[in-house]
PDB file of N, CA and C in Angstrom:
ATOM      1  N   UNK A   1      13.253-118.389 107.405  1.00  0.00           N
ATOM      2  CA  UNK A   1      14.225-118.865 106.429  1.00  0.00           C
ATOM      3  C   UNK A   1      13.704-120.158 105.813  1.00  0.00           C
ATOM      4  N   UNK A   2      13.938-120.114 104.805  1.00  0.00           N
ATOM      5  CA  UNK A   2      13.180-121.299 103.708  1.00  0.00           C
ATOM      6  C   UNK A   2      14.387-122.930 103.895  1.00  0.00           C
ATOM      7  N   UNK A   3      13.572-124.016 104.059  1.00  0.00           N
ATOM      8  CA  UNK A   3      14.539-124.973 104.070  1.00  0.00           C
ATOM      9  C   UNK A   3      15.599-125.065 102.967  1.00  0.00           C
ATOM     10  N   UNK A   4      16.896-125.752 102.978  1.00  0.00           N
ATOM     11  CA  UNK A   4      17.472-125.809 101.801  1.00  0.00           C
ATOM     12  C   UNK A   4      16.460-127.245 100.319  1.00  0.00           C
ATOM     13  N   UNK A   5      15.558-127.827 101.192  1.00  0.00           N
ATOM     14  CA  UNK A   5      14.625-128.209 100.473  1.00  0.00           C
ATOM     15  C   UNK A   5      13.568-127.583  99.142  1.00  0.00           C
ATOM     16  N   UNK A   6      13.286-126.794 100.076  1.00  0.00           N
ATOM     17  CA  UNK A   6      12.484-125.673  99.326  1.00  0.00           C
ATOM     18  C   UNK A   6      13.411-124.651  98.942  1.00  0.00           C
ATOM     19  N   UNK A   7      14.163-124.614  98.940  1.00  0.00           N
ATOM     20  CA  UNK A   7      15.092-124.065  98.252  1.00  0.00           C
ATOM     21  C   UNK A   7      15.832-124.429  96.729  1.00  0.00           C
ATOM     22  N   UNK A   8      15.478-125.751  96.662  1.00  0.00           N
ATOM     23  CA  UNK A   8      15.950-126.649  95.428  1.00  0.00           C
ATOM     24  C   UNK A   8      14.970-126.641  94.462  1.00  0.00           C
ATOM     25  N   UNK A   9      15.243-126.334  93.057  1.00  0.00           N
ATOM     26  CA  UNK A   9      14.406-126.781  92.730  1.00  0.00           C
ATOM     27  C   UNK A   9      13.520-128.211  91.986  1.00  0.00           C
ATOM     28  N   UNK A  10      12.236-128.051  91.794  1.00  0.00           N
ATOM     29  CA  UNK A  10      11.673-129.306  91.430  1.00  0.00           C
ATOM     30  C   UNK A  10      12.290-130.839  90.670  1.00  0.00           C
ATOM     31  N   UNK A  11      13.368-130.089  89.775  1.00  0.00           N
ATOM     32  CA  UNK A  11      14.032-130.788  88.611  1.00  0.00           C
ATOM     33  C   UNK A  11      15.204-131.152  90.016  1.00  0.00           C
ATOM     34  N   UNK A  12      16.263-130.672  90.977  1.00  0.00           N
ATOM     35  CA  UNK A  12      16.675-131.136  91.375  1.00  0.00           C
ATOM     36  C   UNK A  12      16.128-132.086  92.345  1.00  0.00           C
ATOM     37  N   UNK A  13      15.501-131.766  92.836  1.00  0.00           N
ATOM     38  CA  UNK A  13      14.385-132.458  94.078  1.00  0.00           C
ATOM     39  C   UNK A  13      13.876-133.708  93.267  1.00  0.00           C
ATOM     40  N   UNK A  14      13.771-134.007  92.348  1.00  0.00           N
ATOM     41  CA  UNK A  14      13.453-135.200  91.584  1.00  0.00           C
ATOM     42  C   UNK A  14      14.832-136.277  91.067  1.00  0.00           C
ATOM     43  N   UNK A  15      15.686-135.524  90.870  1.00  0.00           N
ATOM     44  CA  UNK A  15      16.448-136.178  90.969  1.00  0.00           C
ATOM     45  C   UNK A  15      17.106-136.714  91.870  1.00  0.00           C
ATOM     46  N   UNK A  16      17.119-135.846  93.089  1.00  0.00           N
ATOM     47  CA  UNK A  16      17.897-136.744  94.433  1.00  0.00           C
ATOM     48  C   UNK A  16      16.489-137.492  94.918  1.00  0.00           C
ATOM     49  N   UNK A  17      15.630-137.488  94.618  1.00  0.00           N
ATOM     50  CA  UNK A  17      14.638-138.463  95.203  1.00  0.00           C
ATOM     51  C   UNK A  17      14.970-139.466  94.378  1.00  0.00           C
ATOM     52  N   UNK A  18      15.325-139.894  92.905  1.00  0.00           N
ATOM     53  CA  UNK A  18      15.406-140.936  91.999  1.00  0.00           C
ATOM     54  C   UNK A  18      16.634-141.536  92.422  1.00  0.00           C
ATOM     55  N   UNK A  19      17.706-140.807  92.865  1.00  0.00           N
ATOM     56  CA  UNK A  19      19.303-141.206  93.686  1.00  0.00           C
ATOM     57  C   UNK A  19      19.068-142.007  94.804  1.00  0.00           C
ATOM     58  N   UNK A  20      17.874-141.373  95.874  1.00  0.00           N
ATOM     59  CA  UNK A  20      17.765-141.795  96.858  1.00  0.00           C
ATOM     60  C   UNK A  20      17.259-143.149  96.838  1.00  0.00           C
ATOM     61  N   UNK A  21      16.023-143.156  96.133  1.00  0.00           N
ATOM     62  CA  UNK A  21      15.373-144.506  95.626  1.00  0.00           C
ATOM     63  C   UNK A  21      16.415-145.852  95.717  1.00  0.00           C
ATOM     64  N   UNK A  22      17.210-145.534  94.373  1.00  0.00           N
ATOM     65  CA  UNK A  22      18.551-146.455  94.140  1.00  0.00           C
ATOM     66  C   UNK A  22      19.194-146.631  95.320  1.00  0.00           C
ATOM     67  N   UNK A  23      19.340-145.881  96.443  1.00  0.00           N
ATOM     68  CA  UNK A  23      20.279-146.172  97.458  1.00  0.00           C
ATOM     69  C   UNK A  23      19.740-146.870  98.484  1.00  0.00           C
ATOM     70  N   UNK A  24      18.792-146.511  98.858  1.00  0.00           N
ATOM     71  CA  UNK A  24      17.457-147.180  99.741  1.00  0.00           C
ATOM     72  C   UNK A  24      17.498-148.693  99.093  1.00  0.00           C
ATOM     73  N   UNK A  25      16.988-148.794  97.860  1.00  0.00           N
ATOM     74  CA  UNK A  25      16.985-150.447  97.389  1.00  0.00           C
ATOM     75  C   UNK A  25      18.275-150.948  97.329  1.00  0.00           C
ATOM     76  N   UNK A  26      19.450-150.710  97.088  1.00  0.00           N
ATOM     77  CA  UNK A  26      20.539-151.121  97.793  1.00  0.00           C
ATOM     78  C   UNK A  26      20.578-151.535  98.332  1.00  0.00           C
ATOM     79  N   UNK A  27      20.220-150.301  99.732  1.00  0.00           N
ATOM     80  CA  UNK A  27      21.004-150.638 101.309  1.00  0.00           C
ATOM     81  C   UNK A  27      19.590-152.000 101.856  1.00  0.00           C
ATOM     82  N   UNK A  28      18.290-151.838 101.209  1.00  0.00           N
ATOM     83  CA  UNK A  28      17.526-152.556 101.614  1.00  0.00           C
ATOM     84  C   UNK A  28      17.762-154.715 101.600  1.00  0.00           C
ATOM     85  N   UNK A  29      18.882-154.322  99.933  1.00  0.00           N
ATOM     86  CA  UNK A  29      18.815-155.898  99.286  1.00  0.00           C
ATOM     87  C   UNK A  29      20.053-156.048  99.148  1.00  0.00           C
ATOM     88  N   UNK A  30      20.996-155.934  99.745  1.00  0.00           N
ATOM     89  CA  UNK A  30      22.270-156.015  99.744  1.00  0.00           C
ATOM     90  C   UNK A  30      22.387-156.837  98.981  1.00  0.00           C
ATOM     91  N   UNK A  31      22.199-158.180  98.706  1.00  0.00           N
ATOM     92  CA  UNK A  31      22.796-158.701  97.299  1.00  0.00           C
ATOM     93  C   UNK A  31      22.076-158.818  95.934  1.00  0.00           C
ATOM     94  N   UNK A  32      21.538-157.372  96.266  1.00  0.00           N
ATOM     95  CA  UNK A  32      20.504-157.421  94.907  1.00  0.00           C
ATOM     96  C   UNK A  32      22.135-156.886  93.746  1.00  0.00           C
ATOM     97  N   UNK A  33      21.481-156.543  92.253  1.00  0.00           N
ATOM     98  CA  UNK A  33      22.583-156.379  91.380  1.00  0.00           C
ATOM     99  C   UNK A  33      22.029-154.511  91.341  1.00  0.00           C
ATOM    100  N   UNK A  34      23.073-154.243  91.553  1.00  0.00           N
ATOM    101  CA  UNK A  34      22.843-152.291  91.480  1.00  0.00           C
ATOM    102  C   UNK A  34      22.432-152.048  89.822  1.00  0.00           C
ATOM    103  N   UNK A  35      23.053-152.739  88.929  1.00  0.00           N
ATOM    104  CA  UNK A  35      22.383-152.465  87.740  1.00  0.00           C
ATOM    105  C   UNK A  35      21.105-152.772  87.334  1.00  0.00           C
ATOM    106  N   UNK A  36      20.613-153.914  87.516  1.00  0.00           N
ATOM    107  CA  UNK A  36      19.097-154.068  87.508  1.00  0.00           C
ATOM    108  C   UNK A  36      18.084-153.234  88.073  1.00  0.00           C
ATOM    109  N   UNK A  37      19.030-152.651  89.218  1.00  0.00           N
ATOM    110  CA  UNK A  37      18.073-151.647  89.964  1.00  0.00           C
ATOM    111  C   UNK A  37      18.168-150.047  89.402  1.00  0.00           C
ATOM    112  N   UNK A  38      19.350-150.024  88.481  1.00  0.00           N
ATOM    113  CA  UNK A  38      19.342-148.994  88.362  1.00  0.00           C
ATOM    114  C   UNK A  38      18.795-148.876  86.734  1.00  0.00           C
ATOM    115  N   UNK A  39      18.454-150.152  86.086  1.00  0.00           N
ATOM    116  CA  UNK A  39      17.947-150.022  84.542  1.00  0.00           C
ATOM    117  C   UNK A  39      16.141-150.088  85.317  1.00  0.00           C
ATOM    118  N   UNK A  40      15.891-150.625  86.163  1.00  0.00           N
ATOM    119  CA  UNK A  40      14.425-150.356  86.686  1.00  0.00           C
ATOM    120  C   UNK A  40      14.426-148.999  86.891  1.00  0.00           C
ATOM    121  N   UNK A  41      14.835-148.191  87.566  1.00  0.00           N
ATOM    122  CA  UNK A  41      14.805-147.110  88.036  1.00  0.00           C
ATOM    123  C   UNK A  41      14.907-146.598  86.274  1.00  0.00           C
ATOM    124  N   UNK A  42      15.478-146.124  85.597  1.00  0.00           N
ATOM    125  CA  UNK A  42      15.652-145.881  84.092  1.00  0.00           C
ATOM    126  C   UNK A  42      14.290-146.125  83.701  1.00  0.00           C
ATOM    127  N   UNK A  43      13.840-147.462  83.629  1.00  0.00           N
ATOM    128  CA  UNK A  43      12.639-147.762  82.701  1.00  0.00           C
ATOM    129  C   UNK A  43      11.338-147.115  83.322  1.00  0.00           C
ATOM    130  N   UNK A  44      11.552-146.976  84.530  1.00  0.00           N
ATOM    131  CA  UNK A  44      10.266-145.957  85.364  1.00  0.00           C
ATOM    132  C   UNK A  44      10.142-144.591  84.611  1.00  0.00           C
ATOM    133  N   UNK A  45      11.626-144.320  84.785  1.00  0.00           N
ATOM    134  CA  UNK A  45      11.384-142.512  84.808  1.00  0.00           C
ATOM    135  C   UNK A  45      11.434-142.664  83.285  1.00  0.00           C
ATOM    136  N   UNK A  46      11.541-143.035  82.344  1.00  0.00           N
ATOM    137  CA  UNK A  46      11.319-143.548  80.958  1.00  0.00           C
ATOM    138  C   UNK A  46       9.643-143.120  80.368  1.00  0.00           C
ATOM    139  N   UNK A  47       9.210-143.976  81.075  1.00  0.00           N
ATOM    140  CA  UNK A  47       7.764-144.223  81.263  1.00  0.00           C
ATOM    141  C   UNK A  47       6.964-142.847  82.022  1.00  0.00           C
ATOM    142  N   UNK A  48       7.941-142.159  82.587  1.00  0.00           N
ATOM    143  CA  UNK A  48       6.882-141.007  83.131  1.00  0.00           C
ATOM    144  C   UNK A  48       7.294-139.984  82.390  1.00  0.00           C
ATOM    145  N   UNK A  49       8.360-139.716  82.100  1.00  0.00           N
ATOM    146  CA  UNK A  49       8.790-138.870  80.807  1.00  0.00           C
ATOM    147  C   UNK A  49       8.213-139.094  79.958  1.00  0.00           C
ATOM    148  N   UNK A  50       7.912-140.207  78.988  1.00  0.00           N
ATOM    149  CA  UNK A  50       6.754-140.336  78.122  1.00  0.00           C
ATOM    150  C   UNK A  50       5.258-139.981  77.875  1.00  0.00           C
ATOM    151  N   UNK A  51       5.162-140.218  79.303  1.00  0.00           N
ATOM    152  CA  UNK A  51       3.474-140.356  79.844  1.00  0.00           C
ATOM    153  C   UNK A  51       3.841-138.399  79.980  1.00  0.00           C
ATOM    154  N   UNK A  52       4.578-137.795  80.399  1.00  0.00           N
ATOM    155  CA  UNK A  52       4.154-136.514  80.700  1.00  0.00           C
ATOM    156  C   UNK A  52       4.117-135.636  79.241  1.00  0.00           C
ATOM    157  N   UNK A  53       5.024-136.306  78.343  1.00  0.00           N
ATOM    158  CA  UNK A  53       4.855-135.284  77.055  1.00  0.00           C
ATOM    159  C   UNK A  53       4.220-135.622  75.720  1.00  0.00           C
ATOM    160  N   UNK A  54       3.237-136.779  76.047  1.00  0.00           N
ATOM    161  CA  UNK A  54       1.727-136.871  75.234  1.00  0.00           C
ATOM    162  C   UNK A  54       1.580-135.712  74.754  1.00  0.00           C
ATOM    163  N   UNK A  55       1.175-135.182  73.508  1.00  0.00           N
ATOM    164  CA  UNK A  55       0.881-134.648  73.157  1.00  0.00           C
ATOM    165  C   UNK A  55      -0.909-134.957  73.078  1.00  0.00           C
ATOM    166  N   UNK A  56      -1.299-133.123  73.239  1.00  0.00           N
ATOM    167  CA  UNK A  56      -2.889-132.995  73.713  1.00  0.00           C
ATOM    168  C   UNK A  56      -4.111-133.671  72.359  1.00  0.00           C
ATOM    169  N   UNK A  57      -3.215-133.866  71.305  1.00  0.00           N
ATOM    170  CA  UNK A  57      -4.427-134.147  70.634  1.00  0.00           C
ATOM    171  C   UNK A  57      -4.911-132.964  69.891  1.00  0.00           C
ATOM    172  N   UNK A  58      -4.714-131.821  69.244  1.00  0.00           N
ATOM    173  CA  UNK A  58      -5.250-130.263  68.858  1.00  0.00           C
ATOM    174  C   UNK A  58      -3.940-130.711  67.603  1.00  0.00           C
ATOM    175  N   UNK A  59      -4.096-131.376  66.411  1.00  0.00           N
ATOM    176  CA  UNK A  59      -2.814-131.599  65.420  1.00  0.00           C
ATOM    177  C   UNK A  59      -2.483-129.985  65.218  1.00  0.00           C
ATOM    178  N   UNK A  60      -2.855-128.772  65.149  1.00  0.00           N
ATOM    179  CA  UNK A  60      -2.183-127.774  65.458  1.00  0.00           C
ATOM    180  C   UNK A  60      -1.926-127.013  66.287  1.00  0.00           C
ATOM    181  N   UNK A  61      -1.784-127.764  67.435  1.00  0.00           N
ATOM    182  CA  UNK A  61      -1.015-127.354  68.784  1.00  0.00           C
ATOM    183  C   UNK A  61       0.516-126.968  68.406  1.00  0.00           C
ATOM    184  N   UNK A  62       0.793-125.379  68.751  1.00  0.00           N
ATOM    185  CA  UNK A  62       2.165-125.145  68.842  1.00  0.00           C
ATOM    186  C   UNK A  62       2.904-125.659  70.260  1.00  0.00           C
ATOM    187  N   UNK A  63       2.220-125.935  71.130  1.00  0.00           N
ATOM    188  CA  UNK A  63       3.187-126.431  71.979  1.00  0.00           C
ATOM    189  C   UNK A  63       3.603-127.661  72.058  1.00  0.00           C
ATOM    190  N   UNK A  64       2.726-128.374  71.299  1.00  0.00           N
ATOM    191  CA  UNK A  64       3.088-130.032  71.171  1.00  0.00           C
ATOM    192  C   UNK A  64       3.663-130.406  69.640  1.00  0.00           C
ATOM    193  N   UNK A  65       4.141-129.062  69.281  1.00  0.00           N
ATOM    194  CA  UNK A  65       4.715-129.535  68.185  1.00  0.00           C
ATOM    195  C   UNK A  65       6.231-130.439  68.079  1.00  0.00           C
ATOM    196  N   UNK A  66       6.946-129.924  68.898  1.00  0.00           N
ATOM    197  CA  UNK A  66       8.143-130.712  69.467  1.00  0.00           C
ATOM    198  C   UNK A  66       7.481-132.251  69.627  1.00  0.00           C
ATOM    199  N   UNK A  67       6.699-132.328  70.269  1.00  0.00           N
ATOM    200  CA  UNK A  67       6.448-134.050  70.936  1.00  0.00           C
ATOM    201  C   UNK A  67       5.136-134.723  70.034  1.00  0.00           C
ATOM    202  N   UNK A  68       4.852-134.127  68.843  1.00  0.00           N
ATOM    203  CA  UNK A  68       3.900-134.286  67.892  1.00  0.00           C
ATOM    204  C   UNK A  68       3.985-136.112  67.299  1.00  0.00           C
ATOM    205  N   UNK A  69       5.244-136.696  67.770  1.00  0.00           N
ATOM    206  CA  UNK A  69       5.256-138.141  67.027  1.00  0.00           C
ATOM    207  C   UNK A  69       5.875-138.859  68.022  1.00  0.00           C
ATOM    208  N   UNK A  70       6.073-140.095  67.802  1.00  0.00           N
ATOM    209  CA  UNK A  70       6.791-140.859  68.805  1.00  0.00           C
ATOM    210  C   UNK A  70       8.556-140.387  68.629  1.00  0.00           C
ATOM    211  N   UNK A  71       8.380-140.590  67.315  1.00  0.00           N
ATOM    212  CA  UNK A  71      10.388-140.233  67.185  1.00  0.00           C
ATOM    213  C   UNK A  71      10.926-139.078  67.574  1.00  0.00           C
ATOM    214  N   UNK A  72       9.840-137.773  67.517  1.00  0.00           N
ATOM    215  CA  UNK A  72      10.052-136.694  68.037  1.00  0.00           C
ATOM    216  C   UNK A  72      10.218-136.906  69.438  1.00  0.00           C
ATOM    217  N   UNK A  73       9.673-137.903  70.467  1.00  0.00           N
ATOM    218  CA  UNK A  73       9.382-137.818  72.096  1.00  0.00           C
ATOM    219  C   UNK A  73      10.486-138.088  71.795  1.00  0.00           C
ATOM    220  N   UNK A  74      11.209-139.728  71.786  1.00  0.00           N
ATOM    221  CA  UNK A  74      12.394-140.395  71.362  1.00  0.00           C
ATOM    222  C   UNK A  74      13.482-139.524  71.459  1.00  0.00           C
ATOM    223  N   UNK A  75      13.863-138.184  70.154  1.00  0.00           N
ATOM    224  CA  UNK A  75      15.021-137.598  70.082  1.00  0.00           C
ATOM    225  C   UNK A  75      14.800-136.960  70.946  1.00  0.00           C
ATOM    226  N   UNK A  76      13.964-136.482  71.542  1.00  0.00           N
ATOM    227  CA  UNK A  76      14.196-135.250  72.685  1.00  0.00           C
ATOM    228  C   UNK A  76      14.193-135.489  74.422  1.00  0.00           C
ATOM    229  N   UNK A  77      13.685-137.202  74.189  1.00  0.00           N
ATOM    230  CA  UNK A  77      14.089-137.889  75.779  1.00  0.00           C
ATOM    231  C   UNK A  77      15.688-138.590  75.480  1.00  0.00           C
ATOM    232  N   UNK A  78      16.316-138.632  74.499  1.00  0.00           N
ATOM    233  CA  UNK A  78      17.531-139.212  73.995  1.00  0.00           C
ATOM    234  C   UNK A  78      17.938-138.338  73.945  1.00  0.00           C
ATOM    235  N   UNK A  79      18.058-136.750  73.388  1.00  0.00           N
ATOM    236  CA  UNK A  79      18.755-135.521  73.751  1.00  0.00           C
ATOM    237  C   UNK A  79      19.146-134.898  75.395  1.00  0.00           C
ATOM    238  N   UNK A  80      17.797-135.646  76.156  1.00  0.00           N
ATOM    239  CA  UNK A  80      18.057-134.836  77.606  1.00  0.00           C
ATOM    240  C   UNK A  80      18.285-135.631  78.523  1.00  0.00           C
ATOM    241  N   UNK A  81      18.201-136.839  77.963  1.00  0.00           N
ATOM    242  CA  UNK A  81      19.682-138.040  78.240  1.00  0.00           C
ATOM    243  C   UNK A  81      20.939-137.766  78.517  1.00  0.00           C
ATOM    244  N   UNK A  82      21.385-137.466  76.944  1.00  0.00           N
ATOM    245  CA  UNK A  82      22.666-137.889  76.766  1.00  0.00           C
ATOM    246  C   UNK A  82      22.918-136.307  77.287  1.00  0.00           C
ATOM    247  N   UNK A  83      22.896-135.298  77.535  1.00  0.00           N
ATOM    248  CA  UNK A  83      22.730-133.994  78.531  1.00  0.00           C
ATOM    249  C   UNK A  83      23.376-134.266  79.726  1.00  0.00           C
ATOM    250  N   UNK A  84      22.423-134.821  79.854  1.00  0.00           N
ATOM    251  CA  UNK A  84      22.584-135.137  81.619  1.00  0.00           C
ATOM    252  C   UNK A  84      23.367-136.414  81.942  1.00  0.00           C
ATOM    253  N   UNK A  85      23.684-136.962  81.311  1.00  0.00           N
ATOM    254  CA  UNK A  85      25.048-138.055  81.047  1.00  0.00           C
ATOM    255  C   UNK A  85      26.295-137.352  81.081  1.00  0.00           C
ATOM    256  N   UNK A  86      26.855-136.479  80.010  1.00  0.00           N
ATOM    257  CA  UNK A  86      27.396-135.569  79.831  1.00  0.00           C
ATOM    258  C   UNK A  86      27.740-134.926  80.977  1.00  0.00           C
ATOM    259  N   UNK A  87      26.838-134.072  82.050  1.00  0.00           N
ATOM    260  CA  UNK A  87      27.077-133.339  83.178  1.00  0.00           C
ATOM    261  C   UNK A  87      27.066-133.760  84.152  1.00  0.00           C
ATOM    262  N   UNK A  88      27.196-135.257  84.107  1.00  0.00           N
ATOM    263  CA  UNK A  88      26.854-136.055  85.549  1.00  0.00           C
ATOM    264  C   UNK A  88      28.519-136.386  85.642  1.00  0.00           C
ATOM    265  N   UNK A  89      28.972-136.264  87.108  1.00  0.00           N
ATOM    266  CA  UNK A  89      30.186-136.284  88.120  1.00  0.00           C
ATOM    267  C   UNK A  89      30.869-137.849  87.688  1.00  0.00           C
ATOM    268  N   UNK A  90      29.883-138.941  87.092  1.00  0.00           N
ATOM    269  CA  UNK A  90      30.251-139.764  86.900  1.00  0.00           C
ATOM    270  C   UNK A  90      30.589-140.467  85.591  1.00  0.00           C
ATOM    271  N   UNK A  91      29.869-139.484  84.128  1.00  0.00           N
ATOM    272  CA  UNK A  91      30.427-139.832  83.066  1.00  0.00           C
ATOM    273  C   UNK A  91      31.666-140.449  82.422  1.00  0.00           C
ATOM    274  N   UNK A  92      32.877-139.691  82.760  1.00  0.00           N
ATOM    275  CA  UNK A  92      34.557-140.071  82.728  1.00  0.00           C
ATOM    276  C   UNK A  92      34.895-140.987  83.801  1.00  0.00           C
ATOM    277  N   UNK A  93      34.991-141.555  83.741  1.00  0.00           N
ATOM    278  CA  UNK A  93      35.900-142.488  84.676  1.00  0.00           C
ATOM    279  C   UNK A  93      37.351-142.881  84.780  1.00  0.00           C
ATOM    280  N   UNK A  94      37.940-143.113  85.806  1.00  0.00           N
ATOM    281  CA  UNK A  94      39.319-143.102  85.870  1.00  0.00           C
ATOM    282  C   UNK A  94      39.656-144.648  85.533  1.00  0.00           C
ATOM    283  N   UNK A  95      38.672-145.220  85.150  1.00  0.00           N
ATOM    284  CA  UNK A  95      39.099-146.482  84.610  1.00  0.00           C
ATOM    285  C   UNK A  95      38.467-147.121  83.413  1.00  0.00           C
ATOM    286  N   UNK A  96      37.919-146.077  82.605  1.00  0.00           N
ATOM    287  CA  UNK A  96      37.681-146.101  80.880  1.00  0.00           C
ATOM    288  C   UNK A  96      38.350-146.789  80.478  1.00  0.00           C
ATOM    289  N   UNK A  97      37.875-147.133  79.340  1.00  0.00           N
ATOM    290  CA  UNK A  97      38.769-148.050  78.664  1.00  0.00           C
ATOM    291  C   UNK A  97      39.999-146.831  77.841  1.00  0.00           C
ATOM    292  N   UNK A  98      39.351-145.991  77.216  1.00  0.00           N
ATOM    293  CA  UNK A  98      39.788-144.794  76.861  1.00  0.00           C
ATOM    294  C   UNK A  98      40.936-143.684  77.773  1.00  0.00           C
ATOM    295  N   UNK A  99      41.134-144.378  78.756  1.00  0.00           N
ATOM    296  CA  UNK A  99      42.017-142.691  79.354  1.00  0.00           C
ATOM    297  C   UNK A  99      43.278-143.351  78.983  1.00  0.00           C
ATOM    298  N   UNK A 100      43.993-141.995  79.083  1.00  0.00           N
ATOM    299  CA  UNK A 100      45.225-142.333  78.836  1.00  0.00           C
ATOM    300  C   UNK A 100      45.937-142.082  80.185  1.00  0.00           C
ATOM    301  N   UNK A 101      47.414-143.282  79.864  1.00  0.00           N
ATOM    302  CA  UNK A 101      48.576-142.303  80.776  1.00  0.00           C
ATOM    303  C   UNK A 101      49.159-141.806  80.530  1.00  0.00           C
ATOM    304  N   UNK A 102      49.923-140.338  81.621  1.00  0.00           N
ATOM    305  CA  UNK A 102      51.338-140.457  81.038  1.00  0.00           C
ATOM    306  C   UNK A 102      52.273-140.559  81.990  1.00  0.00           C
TER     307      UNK A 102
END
């Protein structure tokens, strides 16, 4: 039977390692500021998202046509952003400035 590890896949397994990260430096610096740690953590995976969708250099590459410019990387690391903002447990909050009562 396969671990529930290997069972996950890569895209999740990267993300609870990037969760874990944040929690580890936490529990490590207790009075560190969780946001600093968590706009570091941001500007990393920023930077490797970037670095992974370089485009090869072939100006008629169909597969790097999506990531062919910088503004193109831009809208499409700002599209799978705001995605995953969107579907994350923590987007809405019960103390928005926005909710209502009734």
């Amino acid at each position: 039977m396969a671990s529930s590890n290997e069972e996950k896949s890569l895209f999740d397994r990267a993300a609870d390692e990037a969760v874990a990260l944040g929690n580890r430096l936490l529990d490590e610096n207790p009075d560190a500021d969780a946001w600093e740690i968590a706009s570091g953590l941001l500007a990393g995976v920023v930077h490797f998202w970037l670095y992974t969708r370089q485009p090869c250099g072939d100006p008629g590459c169909e597969s790097c046509a999506e990531v062919a410019t910088a503004e193109q990387r831009l809208r499409q690391l700002l599209d799978e952003t705001r995605q995953s903002a969107e579907e994350s447990d923590y987007y809405h909050t019960p103390y928005d400035s926005n909710v209502g009562t009734a």
